[in-house]
N, C-alpha and C. Protein backbone atom coordinates (compact mmCIF):
# COMPACT_ATOMS: atom_id res chain seq x y z
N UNK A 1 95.92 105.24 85.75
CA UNK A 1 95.14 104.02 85.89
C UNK A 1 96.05 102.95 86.48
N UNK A 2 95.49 102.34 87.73
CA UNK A 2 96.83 101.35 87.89
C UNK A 2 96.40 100.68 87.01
N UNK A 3 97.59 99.45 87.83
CA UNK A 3 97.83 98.07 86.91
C UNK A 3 96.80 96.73 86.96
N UNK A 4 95.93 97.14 88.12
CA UNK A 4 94.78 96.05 87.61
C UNK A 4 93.69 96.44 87.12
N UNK A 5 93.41 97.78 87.26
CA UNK A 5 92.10 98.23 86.23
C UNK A 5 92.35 97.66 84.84
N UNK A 6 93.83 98.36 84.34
CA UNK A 6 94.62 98.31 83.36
C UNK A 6 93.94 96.60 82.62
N UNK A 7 94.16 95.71 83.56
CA UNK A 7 94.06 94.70 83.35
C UNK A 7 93.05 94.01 83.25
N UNK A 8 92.00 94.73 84.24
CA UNK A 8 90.67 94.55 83.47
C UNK A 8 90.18 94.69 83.06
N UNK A 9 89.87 96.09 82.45
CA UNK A 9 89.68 96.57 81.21
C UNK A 9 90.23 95.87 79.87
N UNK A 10 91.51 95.10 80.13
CA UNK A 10 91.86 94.76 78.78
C UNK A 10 91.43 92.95 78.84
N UNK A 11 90.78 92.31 79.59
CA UNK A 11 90.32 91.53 79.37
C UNK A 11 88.66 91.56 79.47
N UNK A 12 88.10 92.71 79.64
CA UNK A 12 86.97 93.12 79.01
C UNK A 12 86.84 93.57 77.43
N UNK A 13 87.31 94.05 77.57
CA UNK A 13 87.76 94.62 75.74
C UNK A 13 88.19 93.19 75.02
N UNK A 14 88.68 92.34 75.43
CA UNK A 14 89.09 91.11 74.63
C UNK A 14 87.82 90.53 74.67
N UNK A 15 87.18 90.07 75.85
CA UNK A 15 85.75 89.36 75.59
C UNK A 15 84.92 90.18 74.57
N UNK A 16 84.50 91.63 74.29
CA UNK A 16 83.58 92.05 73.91
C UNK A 16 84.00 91.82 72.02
N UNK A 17 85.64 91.97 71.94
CA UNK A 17 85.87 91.41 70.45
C UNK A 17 85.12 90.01 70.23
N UNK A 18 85.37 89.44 71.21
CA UNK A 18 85.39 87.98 70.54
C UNK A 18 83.69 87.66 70.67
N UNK A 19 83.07 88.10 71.35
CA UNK A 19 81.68 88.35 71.06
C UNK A 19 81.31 88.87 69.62
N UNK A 20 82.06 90.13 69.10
CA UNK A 20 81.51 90.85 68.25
C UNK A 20 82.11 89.65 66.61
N UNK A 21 82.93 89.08 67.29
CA UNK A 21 83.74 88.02 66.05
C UNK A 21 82.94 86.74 65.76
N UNK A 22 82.33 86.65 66.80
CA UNK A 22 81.37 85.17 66.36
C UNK A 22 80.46 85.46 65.87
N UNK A 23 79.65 86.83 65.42
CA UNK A 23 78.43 87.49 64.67
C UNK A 23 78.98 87.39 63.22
N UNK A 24 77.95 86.45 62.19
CA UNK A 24 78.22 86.52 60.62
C UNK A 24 78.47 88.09 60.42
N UNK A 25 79.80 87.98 59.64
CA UNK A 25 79.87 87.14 58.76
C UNK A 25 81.37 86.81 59.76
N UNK A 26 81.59 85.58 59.77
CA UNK A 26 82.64 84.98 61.09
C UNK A 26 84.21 85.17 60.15
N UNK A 27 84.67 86.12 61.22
CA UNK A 27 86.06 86.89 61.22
C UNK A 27 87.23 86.01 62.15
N UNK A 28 87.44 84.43 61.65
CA UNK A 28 88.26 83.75 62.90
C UNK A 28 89.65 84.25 63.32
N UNK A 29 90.62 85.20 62.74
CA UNK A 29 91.48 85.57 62.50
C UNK A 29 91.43 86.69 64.24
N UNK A 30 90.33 87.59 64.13
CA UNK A 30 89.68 88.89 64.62
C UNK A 30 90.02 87.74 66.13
N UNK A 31 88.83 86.74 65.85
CA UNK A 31 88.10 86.07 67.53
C UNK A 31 89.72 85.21 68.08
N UNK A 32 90.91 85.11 67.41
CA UNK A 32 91.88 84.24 67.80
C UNK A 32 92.47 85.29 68.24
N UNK A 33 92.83 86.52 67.76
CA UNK A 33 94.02 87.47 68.57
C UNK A 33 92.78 88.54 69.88
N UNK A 34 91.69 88.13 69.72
CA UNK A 34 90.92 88.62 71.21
C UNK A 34 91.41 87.43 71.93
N UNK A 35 91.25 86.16 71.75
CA UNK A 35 91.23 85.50 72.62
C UNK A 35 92.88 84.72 73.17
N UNK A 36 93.97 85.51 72.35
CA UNK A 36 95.20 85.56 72.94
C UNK A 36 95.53 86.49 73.83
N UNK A 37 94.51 87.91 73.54
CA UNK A 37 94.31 89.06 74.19
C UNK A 37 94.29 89.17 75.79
N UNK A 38 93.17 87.78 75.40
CA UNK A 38 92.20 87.61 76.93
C UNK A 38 93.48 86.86 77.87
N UNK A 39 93.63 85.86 77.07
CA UNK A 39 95.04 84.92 77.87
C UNK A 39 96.31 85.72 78.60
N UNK A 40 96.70 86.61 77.64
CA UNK A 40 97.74 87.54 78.04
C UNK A 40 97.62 88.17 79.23
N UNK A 41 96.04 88.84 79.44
CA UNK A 41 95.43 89.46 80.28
C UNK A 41 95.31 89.01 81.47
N UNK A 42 94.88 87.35 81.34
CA UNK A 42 94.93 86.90 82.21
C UNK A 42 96.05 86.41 82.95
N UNK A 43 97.04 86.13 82.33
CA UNK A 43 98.41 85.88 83.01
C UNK A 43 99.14 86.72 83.88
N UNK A 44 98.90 88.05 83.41
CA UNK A 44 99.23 89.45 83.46
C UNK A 44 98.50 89.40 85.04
N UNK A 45 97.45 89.51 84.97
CA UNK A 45 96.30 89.45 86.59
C UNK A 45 97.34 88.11 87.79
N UNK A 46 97.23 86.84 86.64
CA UNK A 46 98.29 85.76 88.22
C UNK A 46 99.56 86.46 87.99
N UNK A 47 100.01 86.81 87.37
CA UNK A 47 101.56 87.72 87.65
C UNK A 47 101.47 88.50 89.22
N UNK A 48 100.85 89.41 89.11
CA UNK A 48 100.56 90.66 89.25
C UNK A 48 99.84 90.05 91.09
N UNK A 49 99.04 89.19 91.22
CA UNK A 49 98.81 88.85 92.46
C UNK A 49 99.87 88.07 93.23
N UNK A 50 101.11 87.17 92.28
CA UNK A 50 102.18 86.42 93.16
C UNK A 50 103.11 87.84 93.17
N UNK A 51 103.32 89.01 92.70
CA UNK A 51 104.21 90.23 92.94
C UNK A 51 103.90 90.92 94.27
N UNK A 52 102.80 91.05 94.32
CA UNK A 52 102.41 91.25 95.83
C UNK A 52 102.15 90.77 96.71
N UNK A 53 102.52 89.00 96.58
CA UNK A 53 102.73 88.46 97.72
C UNK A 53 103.27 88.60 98.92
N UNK A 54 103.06 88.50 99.81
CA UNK A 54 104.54 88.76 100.97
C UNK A 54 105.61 87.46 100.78
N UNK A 55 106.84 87.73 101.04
CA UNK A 55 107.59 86.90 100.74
C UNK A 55 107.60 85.95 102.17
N UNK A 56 107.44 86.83 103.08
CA UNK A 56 108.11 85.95 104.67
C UNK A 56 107.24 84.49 104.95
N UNK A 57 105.61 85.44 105.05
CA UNK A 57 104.25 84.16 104.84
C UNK A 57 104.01 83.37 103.65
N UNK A 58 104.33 84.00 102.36
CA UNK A 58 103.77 83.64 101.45
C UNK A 58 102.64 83.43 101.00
N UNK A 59 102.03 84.63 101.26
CA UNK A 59 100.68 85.20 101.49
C UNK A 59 99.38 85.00 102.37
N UNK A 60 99.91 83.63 103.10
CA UNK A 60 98.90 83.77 104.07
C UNK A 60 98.51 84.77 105.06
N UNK A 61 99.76 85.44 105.65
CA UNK A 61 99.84 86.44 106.66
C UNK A 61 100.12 86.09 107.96
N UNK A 62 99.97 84.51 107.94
CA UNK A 62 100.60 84.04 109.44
C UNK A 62 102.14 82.81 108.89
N UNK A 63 102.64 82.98 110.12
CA UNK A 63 104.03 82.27 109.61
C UNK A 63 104.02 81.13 111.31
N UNK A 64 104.20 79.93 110.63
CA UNK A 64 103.73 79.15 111.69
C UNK A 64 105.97 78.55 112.34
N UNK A 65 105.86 78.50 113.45
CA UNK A 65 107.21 77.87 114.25
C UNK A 65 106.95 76.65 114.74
N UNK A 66 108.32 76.17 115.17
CA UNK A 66 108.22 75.17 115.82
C UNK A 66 108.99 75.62 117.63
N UNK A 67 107.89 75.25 118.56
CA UNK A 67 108.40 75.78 119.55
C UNK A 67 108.28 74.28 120.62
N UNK A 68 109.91 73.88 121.15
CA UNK A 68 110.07 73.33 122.00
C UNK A 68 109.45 73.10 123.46
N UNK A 69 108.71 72.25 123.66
CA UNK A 69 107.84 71.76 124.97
C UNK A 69 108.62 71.26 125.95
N UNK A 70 109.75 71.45 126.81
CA UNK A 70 110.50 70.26 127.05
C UNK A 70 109.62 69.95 128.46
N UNK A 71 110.04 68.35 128.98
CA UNK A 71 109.33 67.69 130.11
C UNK A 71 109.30 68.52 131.21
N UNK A 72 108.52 68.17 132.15
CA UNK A 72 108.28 69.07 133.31
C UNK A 72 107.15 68.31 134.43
N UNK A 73 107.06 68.90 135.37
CA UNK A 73 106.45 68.47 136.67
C UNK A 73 104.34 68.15 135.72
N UNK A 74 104.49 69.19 135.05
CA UNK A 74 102.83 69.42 134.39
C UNK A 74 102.50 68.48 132.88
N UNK A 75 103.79 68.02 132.66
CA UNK A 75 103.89 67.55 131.60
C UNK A 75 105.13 66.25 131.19
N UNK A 76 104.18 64.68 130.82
CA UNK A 76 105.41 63.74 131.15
C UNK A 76 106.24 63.76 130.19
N UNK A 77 106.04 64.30 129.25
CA UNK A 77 106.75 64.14 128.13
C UNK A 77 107.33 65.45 127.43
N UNK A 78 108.01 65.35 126.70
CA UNK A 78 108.67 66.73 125.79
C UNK A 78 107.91 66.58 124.39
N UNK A 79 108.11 67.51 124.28
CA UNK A 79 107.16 67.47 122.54
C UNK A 79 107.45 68.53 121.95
N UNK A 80 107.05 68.68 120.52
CA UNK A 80 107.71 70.49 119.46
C UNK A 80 105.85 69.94 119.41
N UNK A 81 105.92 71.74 120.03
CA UNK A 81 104.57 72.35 119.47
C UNK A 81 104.86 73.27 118.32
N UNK A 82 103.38 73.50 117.24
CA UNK A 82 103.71 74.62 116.15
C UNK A 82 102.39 75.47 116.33
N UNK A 83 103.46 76.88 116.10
CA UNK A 83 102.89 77.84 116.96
C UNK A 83 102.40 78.52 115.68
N UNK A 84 101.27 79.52 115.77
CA UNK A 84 101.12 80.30 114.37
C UNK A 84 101.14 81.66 114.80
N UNK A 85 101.69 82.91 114.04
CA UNK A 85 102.22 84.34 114.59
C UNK A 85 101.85 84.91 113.47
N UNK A 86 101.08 86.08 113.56
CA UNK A 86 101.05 86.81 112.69
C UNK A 86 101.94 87.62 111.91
N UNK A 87 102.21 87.36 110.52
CA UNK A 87 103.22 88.18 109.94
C UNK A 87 103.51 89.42 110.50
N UNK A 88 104.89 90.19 110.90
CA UNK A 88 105.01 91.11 110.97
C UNK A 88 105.43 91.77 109.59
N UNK A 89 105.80 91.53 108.69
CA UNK A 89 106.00 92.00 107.71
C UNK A 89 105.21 92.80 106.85
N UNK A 90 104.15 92.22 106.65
CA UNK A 90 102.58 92.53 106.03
C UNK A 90 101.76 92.71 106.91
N UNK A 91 101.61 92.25 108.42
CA UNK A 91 100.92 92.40 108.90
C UNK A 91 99.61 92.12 109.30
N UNK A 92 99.78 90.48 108.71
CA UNK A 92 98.46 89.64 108.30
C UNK A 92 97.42 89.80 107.09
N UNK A 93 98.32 90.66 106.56
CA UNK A 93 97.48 90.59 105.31
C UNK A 93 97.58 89.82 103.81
N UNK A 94 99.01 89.14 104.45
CA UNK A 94 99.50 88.38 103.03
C UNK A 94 99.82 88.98 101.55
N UNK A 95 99.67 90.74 101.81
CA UNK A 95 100.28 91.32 100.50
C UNK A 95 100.93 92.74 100.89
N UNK A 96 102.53 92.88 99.83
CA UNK A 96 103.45 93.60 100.06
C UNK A 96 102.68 95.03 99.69
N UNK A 97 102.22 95.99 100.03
CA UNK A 97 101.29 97.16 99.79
C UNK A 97 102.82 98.15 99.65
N UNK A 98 103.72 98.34 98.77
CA UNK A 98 103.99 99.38 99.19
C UNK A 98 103.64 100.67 98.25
């Protein structure tokens, strides 16, 4: 099973406690460690999406430059244009798949 089924499954299983904990006769003890359950779970999920970030883009998948304009016959002035390139790293997908 990977690691995000893993993970959703266990913040399904935490909601369905804490459902079954708010039914008399009320077990608050039961509905507080589901719902540390759920938290854990959920941290576990933003972990787990900044790990497969790409590092180069930082998950966008494009990595933007600064590319020098200098003056010319077509153009009176010099200027930094910013250019945007698709990650080669990831490959525009903004996550490390390996």
């Amino acid at each position: 099973m990977s690691e995000r089924k893993l993970i959703q499954n266990i913040i399904r299983q935490a909601e369905i406690i804490i459902k079954d904990a708010a039914r008399p006769p009320v077990r608050g003890t039961i509905g507080q460690r589901a719902e540390g359950i759920r938290a854990i779970a959920i941290l576990l999920q933003e972990q787990e999406a900044k790990r497969n970030q790409c590092e180069d883009c930082e998950g966008s998948g494009v990595i933007t430059s600064d590319v020098a304009r200098p003056q010319s016959f077509s153009r009176d002035i010099g200027m930094i244009d910013e250019v945007a390139v698709t990650c080669e790293e990831c490959l525009g997908t903004g996550r490390n798949d390996e």
